[in-house]
PDB file of N, CA and C in Angstrom:
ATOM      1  N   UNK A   1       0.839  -1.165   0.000  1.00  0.00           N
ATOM      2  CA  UNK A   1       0.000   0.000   0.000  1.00  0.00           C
ATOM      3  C   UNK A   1       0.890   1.235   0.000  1.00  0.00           C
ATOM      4  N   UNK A   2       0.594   2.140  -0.575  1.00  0.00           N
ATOM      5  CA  UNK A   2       1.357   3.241  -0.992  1.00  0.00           C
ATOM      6  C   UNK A   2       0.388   5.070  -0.609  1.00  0.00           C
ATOM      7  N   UNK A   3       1.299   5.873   0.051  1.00  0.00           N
ATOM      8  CA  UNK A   3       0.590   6.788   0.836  1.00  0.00           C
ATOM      9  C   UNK A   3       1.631   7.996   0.069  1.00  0.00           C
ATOM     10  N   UNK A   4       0.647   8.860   0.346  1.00  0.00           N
ATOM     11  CA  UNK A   4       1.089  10.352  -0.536  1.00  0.00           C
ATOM     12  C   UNK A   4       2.568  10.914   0.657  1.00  0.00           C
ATOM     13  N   UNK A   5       1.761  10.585   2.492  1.00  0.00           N
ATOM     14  CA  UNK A   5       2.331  11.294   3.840  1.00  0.00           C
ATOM     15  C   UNK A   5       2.888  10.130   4.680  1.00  0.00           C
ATOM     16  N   UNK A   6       3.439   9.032   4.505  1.00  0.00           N
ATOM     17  CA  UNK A   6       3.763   7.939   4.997  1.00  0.00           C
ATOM     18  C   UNK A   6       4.349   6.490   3.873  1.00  0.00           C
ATOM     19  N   UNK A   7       5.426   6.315   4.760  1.00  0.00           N
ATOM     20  CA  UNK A   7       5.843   5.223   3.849  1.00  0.00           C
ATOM     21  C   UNK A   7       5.182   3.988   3.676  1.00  0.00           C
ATOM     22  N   UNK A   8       5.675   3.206   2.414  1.00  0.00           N
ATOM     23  CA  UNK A   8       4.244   2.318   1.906  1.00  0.00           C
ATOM     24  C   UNK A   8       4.839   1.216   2.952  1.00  0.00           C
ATOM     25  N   UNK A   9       3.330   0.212   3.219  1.00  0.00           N
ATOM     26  CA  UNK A   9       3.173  -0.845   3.834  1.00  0.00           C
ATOM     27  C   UNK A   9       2.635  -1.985   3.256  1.00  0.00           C
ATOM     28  N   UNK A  10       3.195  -3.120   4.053  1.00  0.00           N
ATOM     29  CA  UNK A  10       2.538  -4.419   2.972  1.00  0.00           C
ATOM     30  C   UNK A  10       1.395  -5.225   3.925  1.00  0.00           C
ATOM     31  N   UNK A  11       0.492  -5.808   3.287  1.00  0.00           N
ATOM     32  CA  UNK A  11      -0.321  -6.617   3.870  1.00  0.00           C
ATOM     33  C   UNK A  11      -0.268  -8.340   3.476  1.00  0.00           C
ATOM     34  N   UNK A  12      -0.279  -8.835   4.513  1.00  0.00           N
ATOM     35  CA  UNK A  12       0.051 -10.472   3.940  1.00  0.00           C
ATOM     36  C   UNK A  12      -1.150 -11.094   5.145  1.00  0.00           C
ATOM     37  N   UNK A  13      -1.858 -11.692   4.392  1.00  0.00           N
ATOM     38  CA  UNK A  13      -2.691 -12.522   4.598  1.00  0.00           C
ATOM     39  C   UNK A  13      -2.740 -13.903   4.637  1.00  0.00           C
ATOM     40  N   UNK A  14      -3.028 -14.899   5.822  1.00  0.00           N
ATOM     41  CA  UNK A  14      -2.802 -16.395   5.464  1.00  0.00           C
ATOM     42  C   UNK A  14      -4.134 -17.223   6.094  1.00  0.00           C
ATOM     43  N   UNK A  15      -4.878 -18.063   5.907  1.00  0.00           N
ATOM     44  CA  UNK A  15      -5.124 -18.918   6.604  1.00  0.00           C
ATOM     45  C   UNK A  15      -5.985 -18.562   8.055  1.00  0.00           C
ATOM     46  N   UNK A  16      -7.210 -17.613   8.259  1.00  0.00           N
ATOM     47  CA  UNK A  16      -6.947 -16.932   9.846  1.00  0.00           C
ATOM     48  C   UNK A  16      -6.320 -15.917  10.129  1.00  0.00           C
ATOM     49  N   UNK A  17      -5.598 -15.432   9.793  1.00  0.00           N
ATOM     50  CA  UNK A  17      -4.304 -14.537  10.068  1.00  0.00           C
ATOM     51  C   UNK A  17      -4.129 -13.960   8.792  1.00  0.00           C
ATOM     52  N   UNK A  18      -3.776 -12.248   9.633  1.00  0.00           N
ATOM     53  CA  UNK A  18      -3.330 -11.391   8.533  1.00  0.00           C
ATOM     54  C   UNK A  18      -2.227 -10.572   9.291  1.00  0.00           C
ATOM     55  N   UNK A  19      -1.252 -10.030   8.776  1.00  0.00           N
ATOM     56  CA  UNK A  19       0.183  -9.143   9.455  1.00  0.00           C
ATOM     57  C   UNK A  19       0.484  -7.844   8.033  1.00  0.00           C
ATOM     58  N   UNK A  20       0.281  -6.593   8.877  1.00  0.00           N
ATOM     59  CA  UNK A  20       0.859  -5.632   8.103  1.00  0.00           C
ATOM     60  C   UNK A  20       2.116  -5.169   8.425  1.00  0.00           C
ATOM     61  N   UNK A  21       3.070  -4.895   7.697  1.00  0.00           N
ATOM     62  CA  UNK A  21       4.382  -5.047   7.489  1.00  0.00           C
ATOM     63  C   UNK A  21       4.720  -3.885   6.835  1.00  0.00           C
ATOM     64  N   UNK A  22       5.989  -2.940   7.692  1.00  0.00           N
ATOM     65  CA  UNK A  22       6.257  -1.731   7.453  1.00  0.00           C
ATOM     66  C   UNK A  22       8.182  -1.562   7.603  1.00  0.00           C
ATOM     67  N   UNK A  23       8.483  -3.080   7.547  1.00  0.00           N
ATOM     68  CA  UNK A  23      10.007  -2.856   7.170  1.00  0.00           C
ATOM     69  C   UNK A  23      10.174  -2.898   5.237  1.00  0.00           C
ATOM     70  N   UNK A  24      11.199  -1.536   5.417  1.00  0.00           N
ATOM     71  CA  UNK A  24      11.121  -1.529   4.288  1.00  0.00           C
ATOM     72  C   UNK A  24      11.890  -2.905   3.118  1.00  0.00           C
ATOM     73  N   UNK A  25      12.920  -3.355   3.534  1.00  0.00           N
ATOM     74  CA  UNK A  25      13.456  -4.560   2.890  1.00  0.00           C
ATOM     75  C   UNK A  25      12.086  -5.377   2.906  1.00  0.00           C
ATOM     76  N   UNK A  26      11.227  -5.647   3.855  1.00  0.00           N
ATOM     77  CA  UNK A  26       9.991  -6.554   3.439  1.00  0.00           C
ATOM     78  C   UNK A  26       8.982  -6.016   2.376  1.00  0.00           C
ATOM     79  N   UNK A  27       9.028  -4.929   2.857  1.00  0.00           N
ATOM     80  CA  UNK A  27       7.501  -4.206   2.088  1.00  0.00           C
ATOM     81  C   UNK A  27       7.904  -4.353   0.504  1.00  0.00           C
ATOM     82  N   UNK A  28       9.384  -3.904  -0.098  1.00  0.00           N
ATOM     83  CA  UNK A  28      10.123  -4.227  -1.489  1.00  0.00           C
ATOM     84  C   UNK A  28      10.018  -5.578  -1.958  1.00  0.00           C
ATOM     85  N   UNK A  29      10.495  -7.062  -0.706  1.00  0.00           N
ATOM     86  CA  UNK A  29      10.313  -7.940  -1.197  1.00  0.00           C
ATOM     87  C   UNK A  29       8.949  -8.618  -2.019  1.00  0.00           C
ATOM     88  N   UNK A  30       8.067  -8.204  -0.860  1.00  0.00           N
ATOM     89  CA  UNK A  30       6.226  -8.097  -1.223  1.00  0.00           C
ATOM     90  C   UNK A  30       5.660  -7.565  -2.220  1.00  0.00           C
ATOM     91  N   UNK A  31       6.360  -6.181  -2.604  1.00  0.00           N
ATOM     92  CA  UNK A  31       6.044  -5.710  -3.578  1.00  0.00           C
ATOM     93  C   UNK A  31       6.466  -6.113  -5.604  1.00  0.00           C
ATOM     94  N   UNK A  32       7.862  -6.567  -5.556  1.00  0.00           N
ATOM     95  CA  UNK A  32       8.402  -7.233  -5.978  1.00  0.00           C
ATOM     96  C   UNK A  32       7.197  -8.513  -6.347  1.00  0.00           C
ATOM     97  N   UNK A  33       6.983  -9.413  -5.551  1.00  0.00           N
ATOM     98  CA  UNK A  33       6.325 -10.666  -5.501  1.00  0.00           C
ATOM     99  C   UNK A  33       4.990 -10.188  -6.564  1.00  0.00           C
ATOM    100  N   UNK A  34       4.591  -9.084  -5.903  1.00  0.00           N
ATOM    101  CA  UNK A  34       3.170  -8.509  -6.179  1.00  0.00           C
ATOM    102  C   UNK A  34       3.723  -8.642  -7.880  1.00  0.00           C
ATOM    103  N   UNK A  35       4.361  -7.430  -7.823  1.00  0.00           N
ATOM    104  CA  UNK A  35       4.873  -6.963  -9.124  1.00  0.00           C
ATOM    105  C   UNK A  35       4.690  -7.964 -10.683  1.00  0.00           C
ATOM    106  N   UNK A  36       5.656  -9.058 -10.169  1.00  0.00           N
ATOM    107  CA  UNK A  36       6.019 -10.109 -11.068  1.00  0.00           C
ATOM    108  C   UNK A  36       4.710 -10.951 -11.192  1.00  0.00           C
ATOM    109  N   UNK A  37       3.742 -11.098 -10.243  1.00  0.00           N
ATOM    110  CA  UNK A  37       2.609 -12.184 -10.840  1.00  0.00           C
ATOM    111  C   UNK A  37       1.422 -11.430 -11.529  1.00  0.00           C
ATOM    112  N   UNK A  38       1.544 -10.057 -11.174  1.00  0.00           N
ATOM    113  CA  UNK A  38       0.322  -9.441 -11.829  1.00  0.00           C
ATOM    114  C   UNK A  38       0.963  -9.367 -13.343  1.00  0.00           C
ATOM    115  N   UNK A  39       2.274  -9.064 -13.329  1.00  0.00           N
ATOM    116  CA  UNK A  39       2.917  -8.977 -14.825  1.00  0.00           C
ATOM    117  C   UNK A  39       2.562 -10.161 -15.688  1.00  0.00           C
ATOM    118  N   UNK A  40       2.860 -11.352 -15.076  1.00  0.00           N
ATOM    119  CA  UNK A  40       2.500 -12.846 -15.684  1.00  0.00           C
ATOM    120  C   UNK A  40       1.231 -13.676 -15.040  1.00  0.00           C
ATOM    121  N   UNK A  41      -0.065 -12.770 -15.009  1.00  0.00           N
ATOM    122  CA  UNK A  41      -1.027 -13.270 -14.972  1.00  0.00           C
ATOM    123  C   UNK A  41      -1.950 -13.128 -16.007  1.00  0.00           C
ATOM    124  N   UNK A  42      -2.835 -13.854 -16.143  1.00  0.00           N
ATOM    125  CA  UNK A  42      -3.611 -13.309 -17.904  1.00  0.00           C
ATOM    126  C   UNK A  42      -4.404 -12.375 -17.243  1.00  0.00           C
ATOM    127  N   UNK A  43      -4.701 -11.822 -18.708  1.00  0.00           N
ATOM    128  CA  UNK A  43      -6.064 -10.538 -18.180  1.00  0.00           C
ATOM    129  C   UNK A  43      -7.561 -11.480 -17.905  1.00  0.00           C
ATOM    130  N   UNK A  44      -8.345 -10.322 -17.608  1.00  0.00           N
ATOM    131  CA  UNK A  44      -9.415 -10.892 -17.008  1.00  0.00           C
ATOM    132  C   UNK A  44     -10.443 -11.468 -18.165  1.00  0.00           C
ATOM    133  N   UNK A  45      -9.856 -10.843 -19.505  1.00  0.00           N
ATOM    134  CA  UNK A  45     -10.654 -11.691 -20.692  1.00  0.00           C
ATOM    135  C   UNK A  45     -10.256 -12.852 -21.454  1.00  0.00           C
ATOM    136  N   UNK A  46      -9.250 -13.123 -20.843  1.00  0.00           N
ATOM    137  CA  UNK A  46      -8.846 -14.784 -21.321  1.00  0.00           C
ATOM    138  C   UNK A  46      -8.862 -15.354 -19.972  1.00  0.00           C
ATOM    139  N   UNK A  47      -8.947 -15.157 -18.957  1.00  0.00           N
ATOM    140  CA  UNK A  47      -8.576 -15.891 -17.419  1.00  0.00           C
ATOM    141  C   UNK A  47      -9.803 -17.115 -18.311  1.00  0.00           C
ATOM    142  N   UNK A  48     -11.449 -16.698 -18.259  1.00  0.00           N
ATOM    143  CA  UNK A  48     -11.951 -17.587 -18.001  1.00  0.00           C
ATOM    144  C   UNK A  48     -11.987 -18.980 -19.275  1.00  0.00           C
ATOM    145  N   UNK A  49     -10.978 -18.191 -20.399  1.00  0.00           N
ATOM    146  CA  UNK A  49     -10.799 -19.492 -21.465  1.00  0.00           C
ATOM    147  C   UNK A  49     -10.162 -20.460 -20.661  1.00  0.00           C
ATOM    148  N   UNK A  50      -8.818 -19.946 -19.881  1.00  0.00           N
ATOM    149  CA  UNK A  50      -7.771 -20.683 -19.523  1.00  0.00           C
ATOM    150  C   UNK A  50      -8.049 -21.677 -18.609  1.00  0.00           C
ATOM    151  N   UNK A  51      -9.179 -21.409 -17.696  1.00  0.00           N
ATOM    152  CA  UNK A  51     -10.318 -21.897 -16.719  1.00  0.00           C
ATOM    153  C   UNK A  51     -10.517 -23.405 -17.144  1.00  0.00           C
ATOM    154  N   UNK A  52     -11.298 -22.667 -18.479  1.00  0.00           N
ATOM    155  CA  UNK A  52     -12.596 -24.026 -19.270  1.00  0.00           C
ATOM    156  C   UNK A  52     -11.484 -24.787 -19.670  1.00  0.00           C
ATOM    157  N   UNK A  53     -10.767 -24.586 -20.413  1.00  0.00           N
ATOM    158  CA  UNK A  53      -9.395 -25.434 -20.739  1.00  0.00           C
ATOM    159  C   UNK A  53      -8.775 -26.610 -19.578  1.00  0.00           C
ATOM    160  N   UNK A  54      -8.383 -25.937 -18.489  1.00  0.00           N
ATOM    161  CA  UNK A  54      -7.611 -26.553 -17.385  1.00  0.00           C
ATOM    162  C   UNK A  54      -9.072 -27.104 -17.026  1.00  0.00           C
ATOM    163  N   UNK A  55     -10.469 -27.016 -17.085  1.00  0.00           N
ATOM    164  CA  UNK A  55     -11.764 -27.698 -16.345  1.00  0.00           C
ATOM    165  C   UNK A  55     -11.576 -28.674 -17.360  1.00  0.00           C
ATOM    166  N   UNK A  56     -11.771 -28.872 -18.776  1.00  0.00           N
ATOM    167  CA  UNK A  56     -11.834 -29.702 -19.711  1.00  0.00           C
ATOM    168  C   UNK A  56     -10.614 -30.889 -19.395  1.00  0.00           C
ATOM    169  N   UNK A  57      -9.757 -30.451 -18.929  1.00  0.00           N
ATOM    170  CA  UNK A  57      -8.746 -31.610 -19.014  1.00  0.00           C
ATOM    171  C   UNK A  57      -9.383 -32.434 -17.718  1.00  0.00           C
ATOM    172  N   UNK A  58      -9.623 -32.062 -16.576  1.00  0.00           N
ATOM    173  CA  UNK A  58     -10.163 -32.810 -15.460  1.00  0.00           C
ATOM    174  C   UNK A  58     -10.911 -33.604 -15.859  1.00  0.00           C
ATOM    175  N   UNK A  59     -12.004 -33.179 -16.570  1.00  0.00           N
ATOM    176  CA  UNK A  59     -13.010 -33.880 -17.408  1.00  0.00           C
ATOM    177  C   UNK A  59     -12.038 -35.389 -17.866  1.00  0.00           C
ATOM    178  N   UNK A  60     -11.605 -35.045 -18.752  1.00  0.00           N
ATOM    179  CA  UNK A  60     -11.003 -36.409 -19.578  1.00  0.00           C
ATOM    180  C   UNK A  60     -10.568 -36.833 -18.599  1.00  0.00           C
ATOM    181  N   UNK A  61      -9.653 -36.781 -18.183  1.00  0.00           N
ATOM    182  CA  UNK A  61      -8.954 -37.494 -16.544  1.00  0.00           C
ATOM    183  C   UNK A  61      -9.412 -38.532 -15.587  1.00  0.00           C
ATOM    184  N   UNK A  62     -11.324 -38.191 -15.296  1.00  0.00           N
ATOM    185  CA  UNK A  62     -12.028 -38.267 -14.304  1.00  0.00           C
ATOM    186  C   UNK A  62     -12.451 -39.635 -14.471  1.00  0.00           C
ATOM    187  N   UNK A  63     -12.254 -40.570 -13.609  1.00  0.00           N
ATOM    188  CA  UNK A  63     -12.730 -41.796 -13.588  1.00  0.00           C
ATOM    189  C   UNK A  63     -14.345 -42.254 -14.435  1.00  0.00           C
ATOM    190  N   UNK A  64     -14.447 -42.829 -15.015  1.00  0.00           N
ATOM    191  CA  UNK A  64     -15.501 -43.189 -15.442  1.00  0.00           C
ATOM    192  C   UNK A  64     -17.154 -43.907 -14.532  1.00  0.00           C
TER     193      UNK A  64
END
């Protein structure tokens, strides 16, 4: 999270549990992480081809 009057903070969420995080070597690593999967994630108008695709293979797979 990123502030106009305060340095940015990260939020990490797990399981029950959530921790906000305001060292900066963490908040870079997090951001970083962030960075790289939104870069190599599909957009939201092929997500749901990629979906039916990866559902279709289960299909064939699935015990008879």
């Amino acid at each position: 999270m990123g502030f106009e009057d305060a340095p940015p903070l990260a939020y990490v969420q797990g399981n029950g549990t959530g921790l906000l995080l305001d060292d900066p070597a963490e908040v870079a690593r997090h951001s970083l992480t962030y960075d790289l999967l939104t870069a190599n994630a599909l957009s939201p108008d092929k997500s749901p081809a990629m979906i039916e695709y990866v559902a279709e293979g289960y299909e064939h797979d699935a015990p008879a």
